[in-house]
Protein backbone atom coordinates (compact mmCIF):
# COMPACT_ATOMS: atom_id res chain seq x y z
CA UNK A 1 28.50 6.08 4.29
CA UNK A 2 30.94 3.14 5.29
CA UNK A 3 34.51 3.32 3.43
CA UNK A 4 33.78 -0.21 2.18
CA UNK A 5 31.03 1.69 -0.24
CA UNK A 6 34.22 3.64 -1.97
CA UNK A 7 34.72 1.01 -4.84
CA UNK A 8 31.14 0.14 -5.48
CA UNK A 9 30.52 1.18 -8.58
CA UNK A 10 27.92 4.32 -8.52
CA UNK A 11 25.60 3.18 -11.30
CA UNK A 12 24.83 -0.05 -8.41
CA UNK A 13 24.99 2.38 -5.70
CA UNK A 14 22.20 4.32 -7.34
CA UNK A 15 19.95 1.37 -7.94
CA UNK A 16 20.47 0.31 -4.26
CA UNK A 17 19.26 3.50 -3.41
CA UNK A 18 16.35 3.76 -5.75
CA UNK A 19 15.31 0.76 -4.24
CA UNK A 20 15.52 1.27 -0.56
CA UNK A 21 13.63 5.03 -1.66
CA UNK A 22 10.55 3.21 -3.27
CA UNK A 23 10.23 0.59 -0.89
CA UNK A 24 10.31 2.91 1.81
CA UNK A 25 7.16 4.84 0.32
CA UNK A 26 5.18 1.76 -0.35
CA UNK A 27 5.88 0.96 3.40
CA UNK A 28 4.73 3.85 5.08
CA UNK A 29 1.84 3.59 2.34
CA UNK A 30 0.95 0.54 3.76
CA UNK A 31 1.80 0.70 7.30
CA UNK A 32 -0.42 3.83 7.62
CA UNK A 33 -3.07 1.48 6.29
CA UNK A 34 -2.86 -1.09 7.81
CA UNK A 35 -1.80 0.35 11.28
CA UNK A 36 1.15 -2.26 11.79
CA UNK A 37 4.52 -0.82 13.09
CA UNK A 38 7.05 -2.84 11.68
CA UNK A 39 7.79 -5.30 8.60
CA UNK A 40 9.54 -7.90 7.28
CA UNK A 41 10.94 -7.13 3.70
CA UNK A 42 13.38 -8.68 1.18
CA UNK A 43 15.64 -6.45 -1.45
CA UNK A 44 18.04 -7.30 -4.34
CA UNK A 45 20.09 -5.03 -4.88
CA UNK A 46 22.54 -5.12 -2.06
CA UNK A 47 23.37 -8.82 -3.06
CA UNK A 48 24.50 -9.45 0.41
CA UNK A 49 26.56 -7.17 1.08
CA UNK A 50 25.39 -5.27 4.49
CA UNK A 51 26.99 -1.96 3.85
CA UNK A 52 24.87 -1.57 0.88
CA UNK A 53 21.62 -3.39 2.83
CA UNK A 54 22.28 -0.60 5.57
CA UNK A 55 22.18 2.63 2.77
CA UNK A 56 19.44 0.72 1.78
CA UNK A 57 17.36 0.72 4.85
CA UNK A 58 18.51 4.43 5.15
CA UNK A 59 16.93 5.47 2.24
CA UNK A 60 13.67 3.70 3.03
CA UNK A 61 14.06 5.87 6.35
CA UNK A 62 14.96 9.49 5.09
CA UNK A 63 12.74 11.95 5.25
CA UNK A 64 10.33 12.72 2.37
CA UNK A 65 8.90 15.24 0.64
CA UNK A 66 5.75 15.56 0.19
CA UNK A 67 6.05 18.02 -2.54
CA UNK A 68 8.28 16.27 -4.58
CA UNK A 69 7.33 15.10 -7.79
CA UNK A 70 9.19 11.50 -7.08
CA UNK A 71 8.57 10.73 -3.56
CA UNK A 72 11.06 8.41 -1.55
CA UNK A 73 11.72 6.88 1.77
CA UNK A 74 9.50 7.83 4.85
CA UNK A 75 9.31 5.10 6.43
CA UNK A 76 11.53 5.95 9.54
CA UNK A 77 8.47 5.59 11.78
CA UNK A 78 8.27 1.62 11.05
CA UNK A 79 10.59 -0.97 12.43
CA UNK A 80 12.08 -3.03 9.88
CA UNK A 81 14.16 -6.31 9.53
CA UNK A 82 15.66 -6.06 6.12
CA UNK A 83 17.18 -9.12 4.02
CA UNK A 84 19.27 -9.52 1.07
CA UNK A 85 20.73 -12.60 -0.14
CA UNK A 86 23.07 -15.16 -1.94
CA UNK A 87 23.98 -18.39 -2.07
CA UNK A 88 27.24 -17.79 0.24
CA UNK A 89 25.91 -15.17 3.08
CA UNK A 90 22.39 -13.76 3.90
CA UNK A 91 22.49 -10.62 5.44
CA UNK A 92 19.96 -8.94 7.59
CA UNK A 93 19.34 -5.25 9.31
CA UNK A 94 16.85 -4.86 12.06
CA UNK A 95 16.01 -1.21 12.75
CA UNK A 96 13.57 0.23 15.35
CA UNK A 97 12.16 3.32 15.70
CA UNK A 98 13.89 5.34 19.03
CA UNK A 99 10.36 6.10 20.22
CA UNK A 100 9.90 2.45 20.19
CA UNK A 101 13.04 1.30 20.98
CA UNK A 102 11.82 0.12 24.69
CA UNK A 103 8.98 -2.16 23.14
CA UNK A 104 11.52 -3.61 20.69
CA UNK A 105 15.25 -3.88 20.59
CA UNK A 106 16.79 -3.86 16.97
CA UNK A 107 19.91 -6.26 17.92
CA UNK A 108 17.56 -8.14 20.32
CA UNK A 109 14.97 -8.69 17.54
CA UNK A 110 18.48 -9.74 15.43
CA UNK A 111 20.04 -12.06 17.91
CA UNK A 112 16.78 -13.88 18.52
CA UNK A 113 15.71 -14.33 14.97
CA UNK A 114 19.38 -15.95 14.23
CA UNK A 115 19.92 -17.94 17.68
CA UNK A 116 16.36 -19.26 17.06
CA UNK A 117 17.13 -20.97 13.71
CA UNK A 118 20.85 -22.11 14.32
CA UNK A 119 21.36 -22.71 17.34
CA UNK A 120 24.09 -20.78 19.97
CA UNK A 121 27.00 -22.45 19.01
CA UNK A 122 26.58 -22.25 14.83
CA UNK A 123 25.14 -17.96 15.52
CA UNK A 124 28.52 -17.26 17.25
CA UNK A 125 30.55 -19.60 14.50
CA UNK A 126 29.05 -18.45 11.44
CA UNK A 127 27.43 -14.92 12.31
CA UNK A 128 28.61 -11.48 12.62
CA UNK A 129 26.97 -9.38 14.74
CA UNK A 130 27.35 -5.52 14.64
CA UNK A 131 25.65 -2.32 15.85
CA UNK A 132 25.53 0.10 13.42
CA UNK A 133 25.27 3.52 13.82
CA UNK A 134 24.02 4.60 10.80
CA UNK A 135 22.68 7.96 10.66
CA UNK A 136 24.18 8.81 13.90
CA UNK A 137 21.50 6.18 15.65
CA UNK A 138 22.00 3.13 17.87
CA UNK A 139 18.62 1.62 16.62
CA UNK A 140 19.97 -0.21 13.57
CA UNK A 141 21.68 -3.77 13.90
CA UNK A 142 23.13 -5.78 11.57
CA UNK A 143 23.82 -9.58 10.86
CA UNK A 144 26.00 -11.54 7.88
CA UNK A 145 25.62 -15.56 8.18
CA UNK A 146 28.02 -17.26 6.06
CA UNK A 147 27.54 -20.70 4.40
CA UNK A 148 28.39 -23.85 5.83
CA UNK A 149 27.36 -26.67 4.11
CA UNK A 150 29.13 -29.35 6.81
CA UNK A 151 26.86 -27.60 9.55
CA UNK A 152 23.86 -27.29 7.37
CA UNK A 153 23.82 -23.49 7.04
CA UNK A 154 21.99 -22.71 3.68
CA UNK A 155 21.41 -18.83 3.23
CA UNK A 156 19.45 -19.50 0.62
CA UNK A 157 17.14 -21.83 3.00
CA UNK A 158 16.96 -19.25 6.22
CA UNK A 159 14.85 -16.95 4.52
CA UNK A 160 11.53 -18.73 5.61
CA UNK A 161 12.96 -19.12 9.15
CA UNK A 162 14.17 -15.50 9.60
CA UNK A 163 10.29 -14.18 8.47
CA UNK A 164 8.84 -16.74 10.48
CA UNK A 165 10.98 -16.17 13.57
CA UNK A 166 10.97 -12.31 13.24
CA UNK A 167 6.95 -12.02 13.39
CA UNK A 168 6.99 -14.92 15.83
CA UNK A 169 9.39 -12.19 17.99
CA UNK A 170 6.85 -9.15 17.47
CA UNK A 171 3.89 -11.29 18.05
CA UNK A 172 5.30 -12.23 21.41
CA UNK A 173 5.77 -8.75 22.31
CA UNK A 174 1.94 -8.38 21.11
CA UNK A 175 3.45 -5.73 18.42
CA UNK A 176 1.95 -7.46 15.23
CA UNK A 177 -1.06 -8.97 15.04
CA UNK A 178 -2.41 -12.45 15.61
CA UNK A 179 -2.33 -14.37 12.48
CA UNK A 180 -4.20 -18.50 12.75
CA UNK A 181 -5.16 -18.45 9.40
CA UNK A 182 -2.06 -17.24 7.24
CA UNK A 183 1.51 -18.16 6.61
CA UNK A 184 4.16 -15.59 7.83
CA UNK A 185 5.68 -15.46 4.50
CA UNK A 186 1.96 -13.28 3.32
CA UNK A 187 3.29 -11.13 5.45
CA UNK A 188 7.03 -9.87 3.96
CA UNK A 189 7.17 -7.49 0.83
CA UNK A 190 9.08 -8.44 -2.03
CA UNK A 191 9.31 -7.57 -5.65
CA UNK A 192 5.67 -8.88 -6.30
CA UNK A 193 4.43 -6.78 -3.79
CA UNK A 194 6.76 -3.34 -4.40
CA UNK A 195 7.55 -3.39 -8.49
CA UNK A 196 9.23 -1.06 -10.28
CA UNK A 197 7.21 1.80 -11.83
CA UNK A 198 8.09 3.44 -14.88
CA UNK A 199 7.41 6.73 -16.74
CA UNK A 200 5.23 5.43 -19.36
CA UNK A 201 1.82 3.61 -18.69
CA UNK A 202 -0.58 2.00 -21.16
CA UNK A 203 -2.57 -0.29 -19.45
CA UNK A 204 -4.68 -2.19 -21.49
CA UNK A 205 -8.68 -1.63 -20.92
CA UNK A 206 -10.67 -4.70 -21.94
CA UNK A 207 -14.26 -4.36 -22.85
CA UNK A 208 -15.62 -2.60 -19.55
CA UNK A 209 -14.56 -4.80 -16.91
CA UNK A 210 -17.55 -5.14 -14.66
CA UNK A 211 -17.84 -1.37 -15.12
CA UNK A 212 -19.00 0.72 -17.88
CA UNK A 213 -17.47 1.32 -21.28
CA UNK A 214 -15.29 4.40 -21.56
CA UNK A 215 -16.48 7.22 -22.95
CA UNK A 216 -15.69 7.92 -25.91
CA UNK A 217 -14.52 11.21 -25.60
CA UNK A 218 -12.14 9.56 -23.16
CA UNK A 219 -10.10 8.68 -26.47
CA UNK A 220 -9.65 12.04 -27.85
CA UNK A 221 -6.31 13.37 -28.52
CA UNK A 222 -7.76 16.37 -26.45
CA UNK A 223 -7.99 14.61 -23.46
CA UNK A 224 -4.89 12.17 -24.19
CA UNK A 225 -2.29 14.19 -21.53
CA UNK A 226 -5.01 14.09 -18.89
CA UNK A 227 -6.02 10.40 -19.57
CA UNK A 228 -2.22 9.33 -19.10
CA UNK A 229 -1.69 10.93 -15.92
CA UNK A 230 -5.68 9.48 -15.13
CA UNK A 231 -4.14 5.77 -16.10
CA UNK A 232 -0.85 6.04 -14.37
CA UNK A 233 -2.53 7.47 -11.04
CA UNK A 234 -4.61 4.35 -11.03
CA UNK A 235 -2.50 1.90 -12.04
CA UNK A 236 -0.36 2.81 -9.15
CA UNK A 237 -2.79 2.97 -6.39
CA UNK A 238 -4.58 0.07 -7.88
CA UNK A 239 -0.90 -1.77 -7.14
CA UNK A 240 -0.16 0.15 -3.88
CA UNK A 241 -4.24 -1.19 -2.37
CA UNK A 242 -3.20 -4.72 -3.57
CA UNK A 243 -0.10 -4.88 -1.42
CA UNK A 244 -1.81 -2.95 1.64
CA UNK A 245 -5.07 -5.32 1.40
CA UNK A 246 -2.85 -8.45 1.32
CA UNK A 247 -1.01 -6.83 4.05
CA UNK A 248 -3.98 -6.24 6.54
CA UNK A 249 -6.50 -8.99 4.93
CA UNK A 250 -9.05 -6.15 3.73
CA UNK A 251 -11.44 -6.53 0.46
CA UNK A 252 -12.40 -3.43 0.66
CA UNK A 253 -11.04 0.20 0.34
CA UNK A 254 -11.74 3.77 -0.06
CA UNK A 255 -9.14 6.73 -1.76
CA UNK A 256 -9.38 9.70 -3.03
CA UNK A 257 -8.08 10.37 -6.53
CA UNK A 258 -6.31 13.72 -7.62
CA UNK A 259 -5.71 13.67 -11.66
CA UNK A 260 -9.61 12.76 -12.33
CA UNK A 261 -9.88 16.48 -10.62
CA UNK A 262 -14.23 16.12 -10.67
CA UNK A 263 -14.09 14.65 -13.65
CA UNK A 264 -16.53 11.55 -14.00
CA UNK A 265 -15.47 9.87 -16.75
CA UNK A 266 -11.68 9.99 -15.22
CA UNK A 267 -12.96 8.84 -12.01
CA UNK A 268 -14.23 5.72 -14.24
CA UNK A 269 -11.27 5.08 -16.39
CA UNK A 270 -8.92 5.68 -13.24
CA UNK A 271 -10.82 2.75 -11.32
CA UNK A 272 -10.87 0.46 -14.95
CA UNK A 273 -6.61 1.12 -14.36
CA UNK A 274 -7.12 0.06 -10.72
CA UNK A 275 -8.60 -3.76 -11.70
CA UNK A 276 -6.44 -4.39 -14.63
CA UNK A 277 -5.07 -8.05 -14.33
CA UNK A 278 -1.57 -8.60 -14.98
CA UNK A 279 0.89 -11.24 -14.54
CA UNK A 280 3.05 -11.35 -10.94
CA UNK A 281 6.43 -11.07 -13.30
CA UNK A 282 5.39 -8.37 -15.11
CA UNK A 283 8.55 -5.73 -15.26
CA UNK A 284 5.80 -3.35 -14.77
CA UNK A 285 3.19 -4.30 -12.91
CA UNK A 286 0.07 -2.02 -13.47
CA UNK A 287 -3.67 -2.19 -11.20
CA UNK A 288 -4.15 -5.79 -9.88
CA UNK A 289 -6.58 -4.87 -7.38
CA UNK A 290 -9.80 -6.01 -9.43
CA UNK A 291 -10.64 -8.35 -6.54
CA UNK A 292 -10.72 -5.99 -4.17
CA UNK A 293 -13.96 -3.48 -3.54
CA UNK A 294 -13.06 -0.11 -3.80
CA UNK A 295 -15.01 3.53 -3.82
CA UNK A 296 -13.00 5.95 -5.14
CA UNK A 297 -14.00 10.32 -4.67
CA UNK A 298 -12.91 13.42 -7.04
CA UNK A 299 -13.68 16.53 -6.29
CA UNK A 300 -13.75 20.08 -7.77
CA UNK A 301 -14.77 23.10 -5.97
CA UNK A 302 -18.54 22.96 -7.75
CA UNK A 303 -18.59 18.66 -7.26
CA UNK A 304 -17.71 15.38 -5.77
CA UNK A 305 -17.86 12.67 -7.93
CA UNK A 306 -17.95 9.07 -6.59
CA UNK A 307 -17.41 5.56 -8.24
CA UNK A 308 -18.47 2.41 -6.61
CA UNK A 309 -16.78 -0.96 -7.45
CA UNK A 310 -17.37 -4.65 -6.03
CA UNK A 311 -15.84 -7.81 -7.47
CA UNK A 312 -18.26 -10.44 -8.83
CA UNK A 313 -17.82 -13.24 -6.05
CA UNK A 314 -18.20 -10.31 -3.33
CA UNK A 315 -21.48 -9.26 -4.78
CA UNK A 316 -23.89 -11.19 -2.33
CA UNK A 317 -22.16 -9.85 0.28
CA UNK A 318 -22.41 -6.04 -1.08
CA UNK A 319 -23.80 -4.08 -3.99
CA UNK A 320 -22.06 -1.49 -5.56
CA UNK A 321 -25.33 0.51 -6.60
CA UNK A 322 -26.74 -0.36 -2.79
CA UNK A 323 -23.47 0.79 -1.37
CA UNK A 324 -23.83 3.87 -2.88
CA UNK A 325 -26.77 4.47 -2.64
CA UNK A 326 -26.70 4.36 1.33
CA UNK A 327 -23.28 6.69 0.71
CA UNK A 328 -25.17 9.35 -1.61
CA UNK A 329 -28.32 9.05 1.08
CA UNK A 330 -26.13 10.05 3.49
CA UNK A 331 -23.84 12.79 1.98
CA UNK A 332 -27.49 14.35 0.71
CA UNK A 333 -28.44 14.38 4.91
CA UNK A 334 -25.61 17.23 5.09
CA UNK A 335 -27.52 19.64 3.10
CA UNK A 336 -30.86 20.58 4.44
CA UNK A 337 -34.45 21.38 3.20
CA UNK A 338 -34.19 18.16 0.62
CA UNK A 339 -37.31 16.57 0.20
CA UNK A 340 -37.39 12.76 -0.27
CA UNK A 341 -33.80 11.62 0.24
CA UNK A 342 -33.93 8.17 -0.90
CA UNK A 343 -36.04 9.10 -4.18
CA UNK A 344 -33.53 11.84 -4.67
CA UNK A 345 -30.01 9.51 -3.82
CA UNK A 346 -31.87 6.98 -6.20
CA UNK A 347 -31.96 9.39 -9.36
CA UNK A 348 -28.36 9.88 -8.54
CA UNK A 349 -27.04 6.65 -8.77
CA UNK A 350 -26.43 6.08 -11.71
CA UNK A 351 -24.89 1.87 -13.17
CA UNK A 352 -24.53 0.39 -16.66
CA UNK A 353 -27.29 -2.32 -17.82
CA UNK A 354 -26.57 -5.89 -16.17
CA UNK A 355 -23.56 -4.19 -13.64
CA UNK A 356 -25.20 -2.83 -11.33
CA UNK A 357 -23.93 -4.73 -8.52
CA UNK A 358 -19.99 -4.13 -9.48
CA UNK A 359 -20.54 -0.94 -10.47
CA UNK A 360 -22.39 2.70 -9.60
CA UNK A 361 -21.70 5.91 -10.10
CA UNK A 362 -22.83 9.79 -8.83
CA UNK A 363 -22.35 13.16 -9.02
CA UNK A 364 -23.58 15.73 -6.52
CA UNK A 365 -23.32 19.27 -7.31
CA UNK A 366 -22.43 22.00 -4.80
CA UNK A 367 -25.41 24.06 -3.88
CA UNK A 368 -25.05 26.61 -1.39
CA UNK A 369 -28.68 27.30 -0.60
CA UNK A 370 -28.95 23.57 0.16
CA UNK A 371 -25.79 23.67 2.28
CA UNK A 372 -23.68 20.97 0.01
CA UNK A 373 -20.25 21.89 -0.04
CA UNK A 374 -17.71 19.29 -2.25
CA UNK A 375 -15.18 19.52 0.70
CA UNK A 376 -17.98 18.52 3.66
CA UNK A 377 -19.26 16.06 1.60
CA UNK A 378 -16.24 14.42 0.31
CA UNK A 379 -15.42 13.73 4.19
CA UNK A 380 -19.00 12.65 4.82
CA UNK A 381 -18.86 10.04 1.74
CA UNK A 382 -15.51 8.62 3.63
CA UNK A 383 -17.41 7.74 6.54
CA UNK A 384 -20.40 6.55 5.32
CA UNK A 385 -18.49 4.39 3.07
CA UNK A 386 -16.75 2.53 5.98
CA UNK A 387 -19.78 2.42 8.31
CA UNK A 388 -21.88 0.43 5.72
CA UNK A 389 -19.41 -2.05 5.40
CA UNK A 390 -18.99 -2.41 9.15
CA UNK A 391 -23.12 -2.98 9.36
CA UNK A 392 -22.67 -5.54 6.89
CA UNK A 393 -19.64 -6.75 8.97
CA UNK A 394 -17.02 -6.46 5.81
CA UNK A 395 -15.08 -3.76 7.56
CA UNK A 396 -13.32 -4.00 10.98
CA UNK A 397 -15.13 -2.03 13.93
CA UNK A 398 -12.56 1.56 14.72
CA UNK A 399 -13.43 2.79 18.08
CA UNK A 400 -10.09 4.27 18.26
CA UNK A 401 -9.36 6.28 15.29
CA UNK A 402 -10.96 8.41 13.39
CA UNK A 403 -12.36 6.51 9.99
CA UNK A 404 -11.01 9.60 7.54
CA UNK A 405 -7.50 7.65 8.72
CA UNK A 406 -8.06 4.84 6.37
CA UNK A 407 -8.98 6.55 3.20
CA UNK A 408 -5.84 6.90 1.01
CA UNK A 409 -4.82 10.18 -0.46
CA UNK A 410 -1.63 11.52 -1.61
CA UNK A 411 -0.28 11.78 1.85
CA UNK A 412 -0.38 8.18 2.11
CA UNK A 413 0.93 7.64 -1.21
CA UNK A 414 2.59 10.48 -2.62
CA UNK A 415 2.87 12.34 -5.54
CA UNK A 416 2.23 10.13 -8.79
């Protein structure tokens, strides 16, 4: 840690920490999603001041673990350019990945993004360029432009121009992707993207949202400690898809879900916490992916359960109870000796009177003699899931990877 960091007051220190730790889980979240290697993304903490920017982008890169309760950082697999801000200075760290480091140069990526916008002769006035080897590295690089109001350097007014130049870099390089239809600024993670979470989590459940209404014995003080760990597991991956669809332009998703643990009427009130609306300056922001289609899978060791979901404008593009329907079909073609597939999928499915495009439900049961097993099933449902939205052309083709790789589970997102 740089001696400059001696007389920063620890309480800040922390909070620049906690920040860059976060952020660096939602990142690899979303990167492993979306299968981009590097981002743009602005922080607050630091306040412009780089040594606190670089122990920032360190914690986004240290090394998680999985088995903590509080997972942080992980990202140090995805190239970054990093910004924090004031009115006097703007300061910026570029980091790349040593495996990558011959596709990408950190202080190359710097130097261009800053020459680009000013100009030679104002980047060698009013920058300060510096390799930084943070962590014992030489992949980080860091850049302070000061104000000059005579010369028409705003801070303030480069942020635009650094994301735009910084993709324009990696899309040169063919190392993000193509982009005719969006503005480069959908593309950086800030505070409305990454918020902060909190213990405590009551999100509000209106009506039945396109869904169902809860079940009643979902409101028992019995089931109260379950439901709140149910809630706050959704509300979280309900933000974390919203960020990750934005991200990669997806309206549709598929995760697995731990707390509901085979429990159906969790599985429901877990994807009600996913679609919650709130406002973009909520201090805790809570679900917001309601316009995005989603099936979500629990499993015990005697059941899978699976929830189906589709947004009202999406609905003549997809059915929920058609989507899973072709899902259940297919999960029951793993088991063998069952008569009538479609007749029996069909008294599976189950909806709710008048929803049964947003919304469908089922339970299959393990049966041995039959050959359904929750675990092979649960991967079959995956699968099936993402090849009837690619027939129906909602889903991109994967001839690459594998399609289990873009379900989300709590390797992806950690520990809630």
């Amino acid at each position: 840690m740089a001696k400059s960091l001696d007389s920063v007051n620890e309480k800040k220190l922390k909070k620049v920490l906690k920040e860059g730790g976060k952020r660096g889980v939602e990142i690899e979240g979303a990167a492993d999603m979306g299968g981009l290697k590097f981002f743009c993304c602005k922080v607050d903490e630091p306040e412009g001041n780089i040594d606190l920017l670089v122990e920032t982008v360190k914690a986004m890169n240290a090394q998680s673990d999985p088995s903590e309760e509080e997972r942080r950082g992980g990202s140090g697999a995805v190239g970054k350019m990093v910004l924090s801000q004031t009115d006097e200075k703007l300061a910026m760290v570029t980091y790349v990945p040593k495996n990558m480091s011959g596709e990408c140069s950190a202080e190359e990526w710097a130097r261009f993004i800053i020459t680009d916008i000013l100009g030679q002769n104002l980047a060698d006035k009013h920058c300060a360029f510096a390799a930084c080897d943070a962590v014992a590295t030489e992949n980080y690089f860091t850049c302070v432009v000061t104000r000059d109001g005579e010369a028409g350097v705003f801070p303030l007014k480069m942020r635009e121009d650094c994301i735009s130049r910084a993709y324009n870099f990696l899309r040169n390089r063919d190392l993000f992707p193509k982009d005719d239809e969006e503005s480069d600024d959908e593309y950086v993670f800030g505070d409305e993207d990454f918020p902060e979470f909190e213990e405590e989590v009551s999100p509000k459940v209106e009506d039945f949202d396109l869904l169902e209404p809860m079940a009643e014995r979902c409101g028992k003080d019995k089931l109260a400690k379950k439901m709140k760990k149910v809630l706050k597991e959704g509300g979280k991956r309900g933000v974390e898809i919203e960020g990750a669809a934005d991200m990669g332009g997806l309206k549709y998703f598929c995760t697995m879900m731990l707390e509901p643990a085979g429990d159906m009427d969790c599985l429901v009130e877990c994807m009600r916490a996913m679609n919650v609306d709130c406002a973009p300056d909520e201090e805790e922001r809570r679900g917001c992916s309601g316009k995005i289609g989603k099936i979500v899978i629990s499993t015990s060791d005697d059941k899978v359960n699976v929830v189906a979901y589709v947004p009202k404008d999406e609905t003549e593009n997809c059915s929920a109870s058609e989507w899973l329907q072709f899902v259940t079909e297919r999960l029951l073609e793993t088991g063998n000796g069952i008569a009538d597939i479609p007749g029996a999928a069909k008294d599976l499915v189950k909806s709710y009177p008048g929803n049964e495009k947003t919304f469908a439900k089922a339970t299959l049961a393990k049966d041995g003699e039959k050959g359904l097993f929750p675990l092979k099933m649960k991967d079959a449902a995956i699968n099936q899931a993402y090849t009837y939205l690619r027939s129906k052309g909602l889903f991109p083709e994967d001839n690459e990877d594998d399609d289990d790789e873009m379900v989300w589970g709590d390797e992806d997102f950690g520990d809630l």
